[in-house]
C-alpha atoms as a PDB file:
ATOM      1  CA  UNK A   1     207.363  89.423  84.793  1.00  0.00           C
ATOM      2  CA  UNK A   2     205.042  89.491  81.450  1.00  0.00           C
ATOM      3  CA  UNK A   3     208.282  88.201  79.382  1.00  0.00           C
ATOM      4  CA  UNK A   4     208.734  85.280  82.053  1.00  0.00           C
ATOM      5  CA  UNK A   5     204.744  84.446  81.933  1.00  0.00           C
ATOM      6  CA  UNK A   6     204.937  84.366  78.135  1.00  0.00           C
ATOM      7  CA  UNK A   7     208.140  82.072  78.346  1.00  0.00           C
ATOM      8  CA  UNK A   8     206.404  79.834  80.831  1.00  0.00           C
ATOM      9  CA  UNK A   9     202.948  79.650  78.518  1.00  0.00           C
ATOM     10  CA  UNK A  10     205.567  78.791  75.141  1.00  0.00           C
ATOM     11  CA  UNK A  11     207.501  75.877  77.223  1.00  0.00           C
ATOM     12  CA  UNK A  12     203.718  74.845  78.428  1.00  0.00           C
ATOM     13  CA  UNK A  13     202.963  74.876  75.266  1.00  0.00           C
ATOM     14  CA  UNK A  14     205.697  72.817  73.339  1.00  0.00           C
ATOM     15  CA  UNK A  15     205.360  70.101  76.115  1.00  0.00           C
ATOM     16  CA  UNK A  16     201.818  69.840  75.942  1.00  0.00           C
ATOM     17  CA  UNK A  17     202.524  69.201  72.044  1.00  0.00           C
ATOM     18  CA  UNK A  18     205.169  66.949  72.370  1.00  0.00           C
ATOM     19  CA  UNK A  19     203.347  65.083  75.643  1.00  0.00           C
ATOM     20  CA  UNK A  20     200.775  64.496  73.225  1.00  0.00           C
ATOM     21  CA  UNK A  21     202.117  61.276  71.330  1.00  0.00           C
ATOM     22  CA  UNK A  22     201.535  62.636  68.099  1.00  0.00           C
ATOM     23  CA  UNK A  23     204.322  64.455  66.154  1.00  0.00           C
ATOM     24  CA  UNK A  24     202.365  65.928  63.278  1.00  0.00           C
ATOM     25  CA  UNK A  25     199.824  69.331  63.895  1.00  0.00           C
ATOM     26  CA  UNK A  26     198.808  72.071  62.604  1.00  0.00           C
ATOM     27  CA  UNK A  27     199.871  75.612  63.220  1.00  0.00           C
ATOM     28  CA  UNK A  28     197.729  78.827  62.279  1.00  0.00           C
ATOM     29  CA  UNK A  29     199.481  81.254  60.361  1.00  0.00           C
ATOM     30  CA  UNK A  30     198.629  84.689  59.158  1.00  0.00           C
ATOM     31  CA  UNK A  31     197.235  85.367  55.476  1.00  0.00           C
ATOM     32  CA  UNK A  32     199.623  87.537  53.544  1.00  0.00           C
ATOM     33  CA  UNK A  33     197.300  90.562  54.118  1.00  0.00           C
ATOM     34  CA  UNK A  34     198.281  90.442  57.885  1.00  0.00           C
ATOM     35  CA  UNK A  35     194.605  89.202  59.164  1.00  0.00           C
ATOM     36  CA  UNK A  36     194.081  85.650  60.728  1.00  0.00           C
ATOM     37  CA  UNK A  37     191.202  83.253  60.389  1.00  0.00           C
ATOM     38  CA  UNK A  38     190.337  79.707  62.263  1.00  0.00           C
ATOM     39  CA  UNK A  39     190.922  76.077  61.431  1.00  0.00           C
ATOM     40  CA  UNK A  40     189.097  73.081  63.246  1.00  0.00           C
ATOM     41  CA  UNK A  41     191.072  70.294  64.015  1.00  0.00           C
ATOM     42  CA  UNK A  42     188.909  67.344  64.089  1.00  0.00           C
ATOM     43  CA  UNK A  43     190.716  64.029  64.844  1.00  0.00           C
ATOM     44  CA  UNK A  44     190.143  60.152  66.175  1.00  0.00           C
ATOM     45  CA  UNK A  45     190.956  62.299  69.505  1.00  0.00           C
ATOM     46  CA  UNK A  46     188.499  65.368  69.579  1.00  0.00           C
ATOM     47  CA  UNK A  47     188.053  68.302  68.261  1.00  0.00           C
ATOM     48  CA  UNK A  48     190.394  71.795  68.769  1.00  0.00           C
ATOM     49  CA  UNK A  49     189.621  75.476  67.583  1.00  0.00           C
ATOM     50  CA  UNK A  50     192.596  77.154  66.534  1.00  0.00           C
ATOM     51  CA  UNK A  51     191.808  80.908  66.005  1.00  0.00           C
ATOM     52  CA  UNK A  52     195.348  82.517  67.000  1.00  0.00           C
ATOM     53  CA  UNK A  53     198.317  82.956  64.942  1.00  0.00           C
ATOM     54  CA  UNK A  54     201.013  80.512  66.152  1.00  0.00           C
ATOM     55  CA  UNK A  55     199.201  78.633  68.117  1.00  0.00           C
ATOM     56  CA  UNK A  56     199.158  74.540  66.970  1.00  0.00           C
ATOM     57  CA  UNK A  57     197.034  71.558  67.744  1.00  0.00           C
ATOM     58  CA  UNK A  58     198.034  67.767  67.168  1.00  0.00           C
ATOM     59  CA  UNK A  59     196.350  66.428  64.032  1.00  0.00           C
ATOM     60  CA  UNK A  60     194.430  63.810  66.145  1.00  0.00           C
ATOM     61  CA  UNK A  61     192.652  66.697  68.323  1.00  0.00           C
ATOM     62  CA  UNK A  62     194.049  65.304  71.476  1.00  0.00           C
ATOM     63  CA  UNK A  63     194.858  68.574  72.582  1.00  0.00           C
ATOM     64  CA  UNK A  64     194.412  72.416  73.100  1.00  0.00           C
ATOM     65  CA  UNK A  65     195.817  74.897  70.950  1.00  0.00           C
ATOM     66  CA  UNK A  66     198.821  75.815  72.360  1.00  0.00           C
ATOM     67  CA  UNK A  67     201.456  78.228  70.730  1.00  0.00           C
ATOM     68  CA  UNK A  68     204.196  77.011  68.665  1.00  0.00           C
ATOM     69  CA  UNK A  69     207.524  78.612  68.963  1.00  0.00           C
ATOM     70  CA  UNK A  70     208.537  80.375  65.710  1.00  0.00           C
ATOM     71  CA  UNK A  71     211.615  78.441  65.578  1.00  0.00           C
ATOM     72  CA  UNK A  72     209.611  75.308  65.763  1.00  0.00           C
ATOM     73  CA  UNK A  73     207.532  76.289  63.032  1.00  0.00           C
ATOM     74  CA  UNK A  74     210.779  77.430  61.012  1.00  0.00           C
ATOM     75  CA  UNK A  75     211.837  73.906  61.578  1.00  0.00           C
ATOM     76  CA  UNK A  76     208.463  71.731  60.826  1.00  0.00           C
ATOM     77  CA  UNK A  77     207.082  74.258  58.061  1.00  0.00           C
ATOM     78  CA  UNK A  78     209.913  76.339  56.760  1.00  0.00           C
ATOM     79  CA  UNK A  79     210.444  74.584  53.151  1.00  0.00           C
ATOM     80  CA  UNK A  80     206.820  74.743  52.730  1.00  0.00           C
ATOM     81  CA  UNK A  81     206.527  78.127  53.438  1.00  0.00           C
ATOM     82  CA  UNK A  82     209.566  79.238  51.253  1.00  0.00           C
ATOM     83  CA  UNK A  83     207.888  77.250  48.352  1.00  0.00           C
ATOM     84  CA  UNK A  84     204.793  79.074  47.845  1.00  0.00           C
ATOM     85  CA  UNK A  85     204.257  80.855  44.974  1.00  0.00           C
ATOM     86  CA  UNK A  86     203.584  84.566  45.571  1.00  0.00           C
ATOM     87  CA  UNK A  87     199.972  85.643  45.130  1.00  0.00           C
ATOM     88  CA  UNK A  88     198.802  86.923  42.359  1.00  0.00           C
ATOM     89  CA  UNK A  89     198.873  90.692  42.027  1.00  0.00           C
ATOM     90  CA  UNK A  90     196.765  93.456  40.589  1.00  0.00           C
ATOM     91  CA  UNK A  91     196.999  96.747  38.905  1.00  0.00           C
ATOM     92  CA  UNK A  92     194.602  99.136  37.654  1.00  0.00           C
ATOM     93  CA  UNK A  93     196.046 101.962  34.920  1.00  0.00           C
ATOM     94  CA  UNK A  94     192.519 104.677  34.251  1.00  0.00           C
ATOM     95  CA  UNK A  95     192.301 106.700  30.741  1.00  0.00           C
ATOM     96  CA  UNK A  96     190.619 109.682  29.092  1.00  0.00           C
ATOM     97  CA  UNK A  97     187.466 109.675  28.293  1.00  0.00           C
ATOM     98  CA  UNK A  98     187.230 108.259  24.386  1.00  0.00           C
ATOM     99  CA  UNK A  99     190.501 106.988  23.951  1.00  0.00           C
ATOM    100  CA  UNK A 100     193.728 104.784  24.842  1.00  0.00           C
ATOM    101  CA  UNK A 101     195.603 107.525  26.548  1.00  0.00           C
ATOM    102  CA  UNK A 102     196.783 106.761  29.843  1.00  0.00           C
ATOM    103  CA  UNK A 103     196.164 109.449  33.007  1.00  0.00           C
ATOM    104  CA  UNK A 104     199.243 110.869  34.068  1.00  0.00           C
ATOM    105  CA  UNK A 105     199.093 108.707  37.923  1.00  0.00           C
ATOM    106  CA  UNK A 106     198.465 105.492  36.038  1.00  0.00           C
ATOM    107  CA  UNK A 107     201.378 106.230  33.702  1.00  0.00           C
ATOM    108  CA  UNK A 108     203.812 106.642  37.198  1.00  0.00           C
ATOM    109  CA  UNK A 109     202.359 103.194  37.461  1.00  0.00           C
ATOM    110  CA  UNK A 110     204.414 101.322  35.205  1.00  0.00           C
ATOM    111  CA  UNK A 111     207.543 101.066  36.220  1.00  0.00           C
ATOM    112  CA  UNK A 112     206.008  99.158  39.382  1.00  0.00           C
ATOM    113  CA  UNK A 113     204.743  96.597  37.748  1.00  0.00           C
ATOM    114  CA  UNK A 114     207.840  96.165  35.590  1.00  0.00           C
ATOM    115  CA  UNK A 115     209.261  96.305  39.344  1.00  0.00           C
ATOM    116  CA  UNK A 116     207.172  93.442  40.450  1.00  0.00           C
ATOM    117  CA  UNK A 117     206.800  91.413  37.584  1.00  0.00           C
ATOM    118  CA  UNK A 118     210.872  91.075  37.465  1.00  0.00           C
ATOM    119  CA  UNK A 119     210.636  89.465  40.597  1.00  0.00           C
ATOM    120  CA  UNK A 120     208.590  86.648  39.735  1.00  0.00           C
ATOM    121  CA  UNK A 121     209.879  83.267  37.897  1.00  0.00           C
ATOM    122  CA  UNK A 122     208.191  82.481  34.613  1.00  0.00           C
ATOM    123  CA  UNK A 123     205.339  85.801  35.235  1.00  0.00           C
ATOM    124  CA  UNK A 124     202.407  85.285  33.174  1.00  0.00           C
ATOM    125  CA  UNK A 125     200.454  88.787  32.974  1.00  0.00           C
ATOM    126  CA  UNK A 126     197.051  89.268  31.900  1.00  0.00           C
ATOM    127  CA  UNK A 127     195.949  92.783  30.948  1.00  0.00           C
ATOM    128  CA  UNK A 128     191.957  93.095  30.369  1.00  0.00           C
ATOM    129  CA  UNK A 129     190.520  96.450  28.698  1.00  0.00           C
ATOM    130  CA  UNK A 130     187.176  97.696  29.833  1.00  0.00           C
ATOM    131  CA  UNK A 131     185.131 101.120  29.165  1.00  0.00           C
ATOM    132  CA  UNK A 132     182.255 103.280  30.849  1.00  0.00           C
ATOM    133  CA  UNK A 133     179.113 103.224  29.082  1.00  0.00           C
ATOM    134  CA  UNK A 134     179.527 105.885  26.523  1.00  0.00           C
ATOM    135  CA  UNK A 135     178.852 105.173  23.559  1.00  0.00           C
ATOM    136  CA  UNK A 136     177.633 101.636  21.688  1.00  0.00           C
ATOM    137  CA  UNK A 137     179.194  98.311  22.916  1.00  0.00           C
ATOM    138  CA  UNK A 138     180.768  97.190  19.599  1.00  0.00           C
ATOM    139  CA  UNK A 139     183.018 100.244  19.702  1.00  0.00           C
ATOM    140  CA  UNK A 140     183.460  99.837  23.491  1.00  0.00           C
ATOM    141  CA  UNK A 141     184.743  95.975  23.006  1.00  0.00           C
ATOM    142  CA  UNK A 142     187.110  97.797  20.219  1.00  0.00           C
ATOM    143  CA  UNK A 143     188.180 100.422  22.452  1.00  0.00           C
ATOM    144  CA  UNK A 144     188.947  98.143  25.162  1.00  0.00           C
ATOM    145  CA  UNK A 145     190.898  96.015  23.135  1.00  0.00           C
ATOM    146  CA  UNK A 146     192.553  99.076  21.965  1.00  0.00           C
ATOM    147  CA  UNK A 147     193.625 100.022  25.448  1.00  0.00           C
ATOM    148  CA  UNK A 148     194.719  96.462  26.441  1.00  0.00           C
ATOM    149  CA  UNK A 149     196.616  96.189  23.690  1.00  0.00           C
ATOM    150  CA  UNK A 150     198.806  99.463  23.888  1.00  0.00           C
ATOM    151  CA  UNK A 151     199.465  98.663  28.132  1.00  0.00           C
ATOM    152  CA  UNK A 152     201.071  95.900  26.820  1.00  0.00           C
ATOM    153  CA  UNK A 153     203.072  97.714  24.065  1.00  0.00           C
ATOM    154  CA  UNK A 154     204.251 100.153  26.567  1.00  0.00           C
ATOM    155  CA  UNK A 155     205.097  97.644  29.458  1.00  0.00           C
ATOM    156  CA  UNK A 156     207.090  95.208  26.504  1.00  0.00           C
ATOM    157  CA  UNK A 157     208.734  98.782  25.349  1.00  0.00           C
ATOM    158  CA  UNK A 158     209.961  99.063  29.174  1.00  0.00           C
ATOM    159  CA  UNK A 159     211.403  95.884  29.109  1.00  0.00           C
ATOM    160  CA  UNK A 160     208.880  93.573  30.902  1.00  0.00           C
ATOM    161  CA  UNK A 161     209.929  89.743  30.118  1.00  0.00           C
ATOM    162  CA  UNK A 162     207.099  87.146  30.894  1.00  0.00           C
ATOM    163  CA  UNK A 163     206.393  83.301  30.554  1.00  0.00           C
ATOM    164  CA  UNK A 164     202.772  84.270  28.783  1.00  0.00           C
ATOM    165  CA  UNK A 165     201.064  87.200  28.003  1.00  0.00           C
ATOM    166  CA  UNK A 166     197.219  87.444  27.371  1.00  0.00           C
ATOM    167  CA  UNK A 167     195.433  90.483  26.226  1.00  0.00           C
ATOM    168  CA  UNK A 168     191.377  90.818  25.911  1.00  0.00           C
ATOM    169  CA  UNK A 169     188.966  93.230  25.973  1.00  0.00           C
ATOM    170  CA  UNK A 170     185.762  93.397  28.172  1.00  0.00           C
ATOM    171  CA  UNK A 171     184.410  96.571  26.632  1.00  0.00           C
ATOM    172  CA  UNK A 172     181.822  97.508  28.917  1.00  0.00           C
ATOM    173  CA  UNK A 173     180.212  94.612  30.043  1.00  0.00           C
ATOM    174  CA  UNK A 174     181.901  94.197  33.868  1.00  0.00           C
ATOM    175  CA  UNK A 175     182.364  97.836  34.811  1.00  0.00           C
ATOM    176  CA  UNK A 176     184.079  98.803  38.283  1.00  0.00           C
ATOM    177  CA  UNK A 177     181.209 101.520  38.775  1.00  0.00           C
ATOM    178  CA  UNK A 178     177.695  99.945  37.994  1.00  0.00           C
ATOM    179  CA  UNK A 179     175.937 103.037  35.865  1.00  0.00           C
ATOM    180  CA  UNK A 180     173.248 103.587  33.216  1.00  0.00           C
ATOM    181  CA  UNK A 181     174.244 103.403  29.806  1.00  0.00           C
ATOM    182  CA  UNK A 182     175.695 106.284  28.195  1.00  0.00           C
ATOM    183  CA  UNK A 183     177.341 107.255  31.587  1.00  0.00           C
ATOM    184  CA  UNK A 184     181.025 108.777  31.841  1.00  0.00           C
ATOM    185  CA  UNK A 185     182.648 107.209  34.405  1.00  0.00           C
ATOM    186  CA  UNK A 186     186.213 107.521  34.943  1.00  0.00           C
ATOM    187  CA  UNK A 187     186.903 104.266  37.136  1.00  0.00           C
ATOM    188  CA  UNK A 188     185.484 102.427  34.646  1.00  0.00           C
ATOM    189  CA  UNK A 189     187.674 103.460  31.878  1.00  0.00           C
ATOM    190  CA  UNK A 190     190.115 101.244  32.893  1.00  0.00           C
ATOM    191  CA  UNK A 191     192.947  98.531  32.414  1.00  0.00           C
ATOM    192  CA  UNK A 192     193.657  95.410  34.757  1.00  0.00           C
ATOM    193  CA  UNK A 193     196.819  93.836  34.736  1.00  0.00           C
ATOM    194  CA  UNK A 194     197.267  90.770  36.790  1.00  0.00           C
ATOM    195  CA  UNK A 195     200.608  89.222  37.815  1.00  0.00           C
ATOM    196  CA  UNK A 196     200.639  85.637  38.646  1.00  0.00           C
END
């Protein structure tokens, strides 16, 4: 009986788009990290809140939300969806205290980015070298440098192919971990490599 409601609200749905007049709307879809926000719909017509995933509105408000069916939106919004670029992603590799030797989990790391960066077109990776507080900043900026630098030695040696490559070195000036100077602090010794 639930199945047969849900049918019923769909086909309600679809006709009360399509009654409408106007072919174009808006559908609300989820963000890649699964949750769902809201879009206002504000047209010559009125106004709609769309706060649901799947549900759509007319672009000239005349309507409530109603939900799409996915085979509608596959229709309307499927090249558009297949076109957008994947987000960008984010790694973090750690070291030992004082120099550029990777921990042993961040090593395992690796061959996932290799993994992921393969499966981009054209990846441009930016690796960034930071520190903890030990110690005085000049040799920190080195250090961090020194870190960024061999990340991207060792993910070139593993056969990572990319459009552009950019390597810095933040030394301790944007730490993970907020600490006094001349603190030790492990999440902070660290490299970020970002695939976009």
């Amino acid at each position: 009986m639930a199945s047969l409601a849900k049918r019923l609200l769909v086909i309600a749905g679809a006709l009360l788009l399509t009654a409408c007049g106007s072919k174009s709307y808006v559908v609300l879809l989820d963000n890649p990290d699964g949750t769902t926000g809201a879009v206002v719909v504000k047209g010559a017509k009125g106004e709609q809140v769309i706060d649901q995933t799947g549900q759509g509105a007319p672009v000239d408000g005349s309507a409530k939300p109603a939900v799409v069916p996915a085979a509608d939106i596959q229709r309307d919004f499927g090249s558009a969806m297949a076109a957008r670029p994947k987000l960008p992603e984010r790694f973090l590799l750690y070291f030992e205290v004082g120099g550029a030797q990777l921990t042993p989990d961040s090593t395992a790391l690796l061959p996932k980015i290799i993994e992921n960066a393969a499966q981009r077109p054209a990846v441009d990776v930016s690796i960034i070298g930071h520190t903890d507080t030990l110690g005085r900043a000049e040799q920190n900026e080195a250090l961090a440098l020194k870190r960024a630098q061999a990340v991207a030695e060792l993910i070139k040696k593993k056969g990572l192919k990319v459009h552009a490559l950019s390597v810095e070195s933040h030394g301790e000036r944007n730490p993970l971990v907020k600490t006094p100077d001349e603190t030790s602090e492990p999440r902070n010794r660290r490299v970020e490599v970002s695939l976009r």
